[in-house]
PDB file of N, CA and C in Angstrom:
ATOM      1  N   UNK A   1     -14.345  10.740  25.024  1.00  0.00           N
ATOM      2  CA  UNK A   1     -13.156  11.393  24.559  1.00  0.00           C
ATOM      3  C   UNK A   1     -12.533  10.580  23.417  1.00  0.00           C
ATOM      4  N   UNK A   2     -11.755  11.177  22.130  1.00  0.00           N
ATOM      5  CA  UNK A   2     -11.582  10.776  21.554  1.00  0.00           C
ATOM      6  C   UNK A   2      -9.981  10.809  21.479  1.00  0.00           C
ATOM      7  N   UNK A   3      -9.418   9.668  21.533  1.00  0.00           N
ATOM      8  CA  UNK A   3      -7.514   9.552  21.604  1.00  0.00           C
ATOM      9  C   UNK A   3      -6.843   8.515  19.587  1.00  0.00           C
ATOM     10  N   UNK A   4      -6.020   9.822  19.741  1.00  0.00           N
ATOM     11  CA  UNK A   4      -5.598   9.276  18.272  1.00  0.00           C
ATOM     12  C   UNK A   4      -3.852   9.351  18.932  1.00  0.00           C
ATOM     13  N   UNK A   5      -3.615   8.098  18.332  1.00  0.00           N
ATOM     14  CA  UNK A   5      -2.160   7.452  18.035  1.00  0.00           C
ATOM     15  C   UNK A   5      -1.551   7.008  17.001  1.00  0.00           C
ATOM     16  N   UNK A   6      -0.280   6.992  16.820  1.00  0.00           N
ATOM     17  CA  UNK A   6       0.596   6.130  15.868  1.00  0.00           C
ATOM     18  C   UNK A   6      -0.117   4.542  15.791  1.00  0.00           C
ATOM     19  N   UNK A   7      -0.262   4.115  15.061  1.00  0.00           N
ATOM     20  CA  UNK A   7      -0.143   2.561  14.892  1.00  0.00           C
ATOM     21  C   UNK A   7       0.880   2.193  14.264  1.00  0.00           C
ATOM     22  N   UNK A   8       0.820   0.302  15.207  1.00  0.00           N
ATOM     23  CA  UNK A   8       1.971  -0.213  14.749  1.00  0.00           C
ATOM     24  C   UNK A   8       0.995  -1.430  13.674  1.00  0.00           C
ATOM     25  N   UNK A   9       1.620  -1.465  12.247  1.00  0.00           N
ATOM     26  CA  UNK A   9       0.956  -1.616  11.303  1.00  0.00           C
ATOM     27  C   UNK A   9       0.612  -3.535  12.011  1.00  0.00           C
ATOM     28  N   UNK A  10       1.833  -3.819  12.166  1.00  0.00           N
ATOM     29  CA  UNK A  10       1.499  -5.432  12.284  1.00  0.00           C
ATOM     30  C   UNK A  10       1.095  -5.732  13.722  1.00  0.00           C
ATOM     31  N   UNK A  11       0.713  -5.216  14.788  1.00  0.00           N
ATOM     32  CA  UNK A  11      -0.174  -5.177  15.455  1.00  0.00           C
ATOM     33  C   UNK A  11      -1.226  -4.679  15.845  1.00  0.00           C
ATOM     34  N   UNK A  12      -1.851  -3.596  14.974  1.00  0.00           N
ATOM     35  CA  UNK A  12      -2.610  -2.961  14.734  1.00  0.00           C
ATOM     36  C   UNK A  12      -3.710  -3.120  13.293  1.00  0.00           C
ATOM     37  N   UNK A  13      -3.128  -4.028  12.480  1.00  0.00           N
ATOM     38  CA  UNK A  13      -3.783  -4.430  11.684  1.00  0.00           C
ATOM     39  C   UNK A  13      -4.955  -4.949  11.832  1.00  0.00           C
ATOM     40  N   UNK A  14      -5.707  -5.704  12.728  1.00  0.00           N
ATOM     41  CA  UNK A  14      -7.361  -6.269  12.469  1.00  0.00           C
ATOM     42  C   UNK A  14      -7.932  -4.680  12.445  1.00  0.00           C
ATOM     43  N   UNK A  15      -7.123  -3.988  13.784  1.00  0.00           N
ATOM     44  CA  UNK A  15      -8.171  -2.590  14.034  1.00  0.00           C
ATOM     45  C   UNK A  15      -8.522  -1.851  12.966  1.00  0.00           C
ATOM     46  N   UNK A  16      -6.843  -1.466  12.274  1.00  0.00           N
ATOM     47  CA  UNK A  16      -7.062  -1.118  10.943  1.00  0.00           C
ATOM     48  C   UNK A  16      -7.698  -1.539   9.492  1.00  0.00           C
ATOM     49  N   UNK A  17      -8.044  -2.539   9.367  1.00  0.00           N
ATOM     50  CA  UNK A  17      -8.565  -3.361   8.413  1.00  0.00           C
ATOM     51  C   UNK A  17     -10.053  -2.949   8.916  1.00  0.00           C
ATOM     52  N   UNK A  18     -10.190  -3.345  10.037  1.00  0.00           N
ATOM     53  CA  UNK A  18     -12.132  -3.563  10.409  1.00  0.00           C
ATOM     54  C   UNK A  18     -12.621  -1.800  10.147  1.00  0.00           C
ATOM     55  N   UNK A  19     -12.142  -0.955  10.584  1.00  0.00           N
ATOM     56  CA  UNK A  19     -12.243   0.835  10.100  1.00  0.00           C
ATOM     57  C   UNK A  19     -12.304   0.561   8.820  1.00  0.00           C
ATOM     58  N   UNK A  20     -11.332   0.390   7.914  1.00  0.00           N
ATOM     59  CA  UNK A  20     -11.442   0.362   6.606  1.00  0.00           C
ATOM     60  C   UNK A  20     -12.500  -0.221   5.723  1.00  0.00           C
ATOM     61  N   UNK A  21     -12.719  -1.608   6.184  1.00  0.00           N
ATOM     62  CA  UNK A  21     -14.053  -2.513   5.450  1.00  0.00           C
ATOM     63  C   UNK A  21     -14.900  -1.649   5.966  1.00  0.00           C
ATOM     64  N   UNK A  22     -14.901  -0.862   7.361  1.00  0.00           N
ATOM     65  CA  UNK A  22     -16.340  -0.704   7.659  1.00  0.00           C
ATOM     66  C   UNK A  22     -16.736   0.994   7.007  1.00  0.00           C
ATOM     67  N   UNK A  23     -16.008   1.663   6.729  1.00  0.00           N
ATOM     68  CA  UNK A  23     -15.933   3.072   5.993  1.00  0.00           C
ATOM     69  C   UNK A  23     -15.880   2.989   4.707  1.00  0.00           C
ATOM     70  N   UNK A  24     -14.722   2.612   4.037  1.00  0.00           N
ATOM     71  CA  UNK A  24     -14.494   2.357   2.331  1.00  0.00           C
ATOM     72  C   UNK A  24     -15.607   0.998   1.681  1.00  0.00           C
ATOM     73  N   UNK A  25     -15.221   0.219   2.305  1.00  0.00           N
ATOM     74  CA  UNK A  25     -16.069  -0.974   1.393  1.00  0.00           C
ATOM     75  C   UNK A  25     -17.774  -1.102   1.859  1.00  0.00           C
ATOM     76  N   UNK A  26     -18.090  -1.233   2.925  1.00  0.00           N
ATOM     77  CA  UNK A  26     -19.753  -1.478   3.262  1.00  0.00           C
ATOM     78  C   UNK A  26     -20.491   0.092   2.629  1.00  0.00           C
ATOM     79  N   UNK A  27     -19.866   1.101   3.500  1.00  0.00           N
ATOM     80  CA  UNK A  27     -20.503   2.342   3.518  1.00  0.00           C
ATOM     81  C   UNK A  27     -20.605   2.944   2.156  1.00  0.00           C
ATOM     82  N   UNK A  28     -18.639   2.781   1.306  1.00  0.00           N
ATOM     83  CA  UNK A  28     -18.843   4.004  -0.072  1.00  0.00           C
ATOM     84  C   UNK A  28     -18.623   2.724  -1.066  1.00  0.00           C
ATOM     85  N   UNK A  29     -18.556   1.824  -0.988  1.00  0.00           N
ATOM     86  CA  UNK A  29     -18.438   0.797  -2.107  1.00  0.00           C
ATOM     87  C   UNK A  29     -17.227   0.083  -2.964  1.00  0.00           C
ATOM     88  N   UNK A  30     -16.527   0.379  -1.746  1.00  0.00           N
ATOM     89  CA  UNK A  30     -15.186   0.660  -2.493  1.00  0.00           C
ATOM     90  C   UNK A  30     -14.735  -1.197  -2.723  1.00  0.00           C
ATOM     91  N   UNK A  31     -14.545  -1.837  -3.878  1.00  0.00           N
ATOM     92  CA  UNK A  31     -13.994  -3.132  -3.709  1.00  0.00           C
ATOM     93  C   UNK A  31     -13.279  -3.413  -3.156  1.00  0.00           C
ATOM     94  N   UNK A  32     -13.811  -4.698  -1.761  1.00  0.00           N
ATOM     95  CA  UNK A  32     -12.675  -4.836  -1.058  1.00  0.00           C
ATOM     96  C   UNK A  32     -11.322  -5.450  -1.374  1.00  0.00           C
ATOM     97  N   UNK A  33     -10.946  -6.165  -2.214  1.00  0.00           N
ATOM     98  CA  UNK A  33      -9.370  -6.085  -3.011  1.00  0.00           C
ATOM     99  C   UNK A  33      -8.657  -4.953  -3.078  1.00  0.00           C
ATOM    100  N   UNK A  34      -9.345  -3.649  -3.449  1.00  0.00           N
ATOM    101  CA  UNK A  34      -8.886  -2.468  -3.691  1.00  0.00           C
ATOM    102  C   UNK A  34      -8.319  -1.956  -2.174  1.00  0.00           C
ATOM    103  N   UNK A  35      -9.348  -2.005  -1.282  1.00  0.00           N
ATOM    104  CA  UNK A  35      -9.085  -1.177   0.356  1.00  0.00           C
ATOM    105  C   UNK A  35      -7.549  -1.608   0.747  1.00  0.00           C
ATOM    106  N   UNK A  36      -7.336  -2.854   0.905  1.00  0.00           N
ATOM    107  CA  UNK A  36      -5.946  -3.062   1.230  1.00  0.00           C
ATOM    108  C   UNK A  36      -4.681  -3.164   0.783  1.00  0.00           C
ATOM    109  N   UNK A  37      -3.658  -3.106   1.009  1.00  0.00           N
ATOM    110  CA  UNK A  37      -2.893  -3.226  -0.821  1.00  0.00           C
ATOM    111  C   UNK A  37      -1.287  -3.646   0.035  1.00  0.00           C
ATOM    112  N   UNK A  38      -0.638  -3.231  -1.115  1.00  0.00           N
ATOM    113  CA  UNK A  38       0.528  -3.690  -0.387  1.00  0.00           C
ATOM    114  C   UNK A  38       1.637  -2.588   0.350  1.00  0.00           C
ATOM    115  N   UNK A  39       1.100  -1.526  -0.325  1.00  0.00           N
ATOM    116  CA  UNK A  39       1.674  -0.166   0.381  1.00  0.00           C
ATOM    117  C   UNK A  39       1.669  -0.346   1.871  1.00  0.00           C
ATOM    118  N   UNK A  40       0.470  -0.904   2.526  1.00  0.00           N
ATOM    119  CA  UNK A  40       0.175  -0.709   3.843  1.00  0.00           C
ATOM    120  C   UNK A  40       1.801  -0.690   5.109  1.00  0.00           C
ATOM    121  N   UNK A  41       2.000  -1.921   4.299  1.00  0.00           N
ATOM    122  CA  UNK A  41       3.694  -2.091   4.898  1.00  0.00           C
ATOM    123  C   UNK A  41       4.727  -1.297   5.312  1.00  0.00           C
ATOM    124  N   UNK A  42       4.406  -0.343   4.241  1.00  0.00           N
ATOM    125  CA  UNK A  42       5.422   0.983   4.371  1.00  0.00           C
ATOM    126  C   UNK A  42       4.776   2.208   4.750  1.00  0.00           C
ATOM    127  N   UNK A  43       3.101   2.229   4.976  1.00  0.00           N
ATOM    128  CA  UNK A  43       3.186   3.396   5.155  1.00  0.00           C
ATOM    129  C   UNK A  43       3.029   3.723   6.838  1.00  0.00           C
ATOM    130  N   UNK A  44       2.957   5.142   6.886  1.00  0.00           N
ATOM    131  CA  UNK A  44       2.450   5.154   8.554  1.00  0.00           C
ATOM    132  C   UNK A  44       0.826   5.091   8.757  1.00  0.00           C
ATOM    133  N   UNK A  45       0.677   4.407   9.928  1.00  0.00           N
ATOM    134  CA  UNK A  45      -0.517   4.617  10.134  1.00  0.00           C
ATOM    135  C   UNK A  45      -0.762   5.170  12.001  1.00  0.00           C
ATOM    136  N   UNK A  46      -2.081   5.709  11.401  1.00  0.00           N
ATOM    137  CA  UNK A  46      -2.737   6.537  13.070  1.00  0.00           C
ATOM    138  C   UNK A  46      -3.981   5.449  13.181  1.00  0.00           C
ATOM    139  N   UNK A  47      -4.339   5.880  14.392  1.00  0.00           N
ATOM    140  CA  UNK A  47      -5.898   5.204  14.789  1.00  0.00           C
ATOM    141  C   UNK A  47      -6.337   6.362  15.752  1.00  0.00           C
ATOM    142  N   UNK A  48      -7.831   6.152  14.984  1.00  0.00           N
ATOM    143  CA  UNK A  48      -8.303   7.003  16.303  1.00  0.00           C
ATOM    144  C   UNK A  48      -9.287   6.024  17.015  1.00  0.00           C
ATOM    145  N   UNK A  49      -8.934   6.473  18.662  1.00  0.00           N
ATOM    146  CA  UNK A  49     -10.101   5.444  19.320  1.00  0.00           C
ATOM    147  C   UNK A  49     -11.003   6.425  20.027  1.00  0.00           C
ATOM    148  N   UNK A  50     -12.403   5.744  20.130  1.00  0.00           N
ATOM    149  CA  UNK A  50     -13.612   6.269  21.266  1.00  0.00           C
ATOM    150  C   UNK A  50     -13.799   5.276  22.675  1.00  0.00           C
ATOM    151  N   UNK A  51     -13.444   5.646  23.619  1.00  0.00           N
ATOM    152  CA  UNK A  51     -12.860   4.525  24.306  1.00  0.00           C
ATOM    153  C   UNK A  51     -12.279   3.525  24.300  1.00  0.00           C
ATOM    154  N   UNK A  52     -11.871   2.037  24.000  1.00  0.00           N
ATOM    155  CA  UNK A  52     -11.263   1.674  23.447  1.00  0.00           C
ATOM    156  C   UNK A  52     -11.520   0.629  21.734  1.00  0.00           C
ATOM    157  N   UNK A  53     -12.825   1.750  21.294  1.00  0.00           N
ATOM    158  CA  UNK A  53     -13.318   1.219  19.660  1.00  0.00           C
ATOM    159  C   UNK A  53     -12.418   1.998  18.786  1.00  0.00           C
ATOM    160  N   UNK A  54     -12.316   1.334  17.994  1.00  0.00           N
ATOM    161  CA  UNK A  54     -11.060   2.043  16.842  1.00  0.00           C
ATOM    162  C   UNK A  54     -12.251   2.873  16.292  1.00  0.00           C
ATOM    163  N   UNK A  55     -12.288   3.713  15.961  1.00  0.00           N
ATOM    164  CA  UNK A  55     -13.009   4.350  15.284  1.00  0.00           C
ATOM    165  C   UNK A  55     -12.955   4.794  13.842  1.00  0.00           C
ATOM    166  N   UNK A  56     -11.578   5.182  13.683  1.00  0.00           N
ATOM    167  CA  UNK A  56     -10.909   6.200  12.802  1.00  0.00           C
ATOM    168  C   UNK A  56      -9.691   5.395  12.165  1.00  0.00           C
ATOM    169  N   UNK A  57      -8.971   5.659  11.354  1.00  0.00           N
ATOM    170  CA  UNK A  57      -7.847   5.358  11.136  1.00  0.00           C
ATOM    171  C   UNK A  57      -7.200   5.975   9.747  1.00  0.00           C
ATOM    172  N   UNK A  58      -5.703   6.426   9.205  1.00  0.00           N
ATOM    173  CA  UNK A  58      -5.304   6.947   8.208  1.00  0.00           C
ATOM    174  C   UNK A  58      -4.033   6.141   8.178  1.00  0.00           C
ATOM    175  N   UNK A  59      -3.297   6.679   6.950  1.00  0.00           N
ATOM    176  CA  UNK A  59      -1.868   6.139   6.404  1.00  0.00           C
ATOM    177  C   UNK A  59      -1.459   7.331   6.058  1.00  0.00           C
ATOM    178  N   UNK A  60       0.213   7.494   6.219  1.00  0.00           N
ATOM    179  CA  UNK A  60       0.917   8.078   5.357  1.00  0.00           C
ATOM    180  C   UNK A  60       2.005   7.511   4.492  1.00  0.00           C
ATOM    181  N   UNK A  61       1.661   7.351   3.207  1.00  0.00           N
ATOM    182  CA  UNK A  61       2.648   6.654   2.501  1.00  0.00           C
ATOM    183  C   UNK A  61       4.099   7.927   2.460  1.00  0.00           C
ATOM    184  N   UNK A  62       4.911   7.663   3.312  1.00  0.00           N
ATOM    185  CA  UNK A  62       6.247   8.297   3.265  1.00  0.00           C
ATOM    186  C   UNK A  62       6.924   8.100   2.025  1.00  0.00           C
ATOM    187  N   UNK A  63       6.779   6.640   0.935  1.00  0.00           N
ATOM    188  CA  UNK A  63       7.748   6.189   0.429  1.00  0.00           C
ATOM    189  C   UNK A  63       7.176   7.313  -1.437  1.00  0.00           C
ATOM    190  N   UNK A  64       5.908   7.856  -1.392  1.00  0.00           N
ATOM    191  CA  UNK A  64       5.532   8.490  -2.529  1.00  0.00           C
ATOM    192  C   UNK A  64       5.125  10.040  -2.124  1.00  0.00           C
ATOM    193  N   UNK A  65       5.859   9.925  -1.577  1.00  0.00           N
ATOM    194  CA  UNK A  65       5.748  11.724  -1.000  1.00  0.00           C
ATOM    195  C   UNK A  65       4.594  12.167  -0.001  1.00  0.00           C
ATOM    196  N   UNK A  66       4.325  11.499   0.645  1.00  0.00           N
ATOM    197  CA  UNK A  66       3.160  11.033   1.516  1.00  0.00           C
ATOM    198  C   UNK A  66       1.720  11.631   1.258  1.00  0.00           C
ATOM    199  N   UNK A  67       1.375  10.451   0.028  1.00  0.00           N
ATOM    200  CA  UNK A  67      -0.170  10.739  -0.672  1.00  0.00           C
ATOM    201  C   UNK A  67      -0.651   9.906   0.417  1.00  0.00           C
TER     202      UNK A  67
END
């Protein structure tokens, strides 16, 4: 089963970071400097888990009209 939640950015951060390197940077190439930034702070973030592996994860930047 798959369970998606709010994350809390500053305790949820390795989960969120390790989704990200492992989707954007290994998989599509994305430079990892680029994946993280400083927005992260402000925006919202979800996680999705598969038992308890993060699997998934998104942001909503609230502060730019939530791109």
């Amino acid at each position: 089963m798959i369970r998606v939640r709010l994350a809390d950015f500053a305790r949820d951060r390795d989960a969120i970071r390790d989704v990200r390197l492992s989707v954007f940077v290994e998989e599509q190439g994305v430079p990892r400097e680029l994946e993280m930034d400083d927005a992260d702070a402000h925006c919202r973030h979800v996680l999705a888990f598969a038992d308890e592996s993060a699997i998934g994860t998104a942001r909503i930047d609230l502060e730019h009209g939530a791109k």
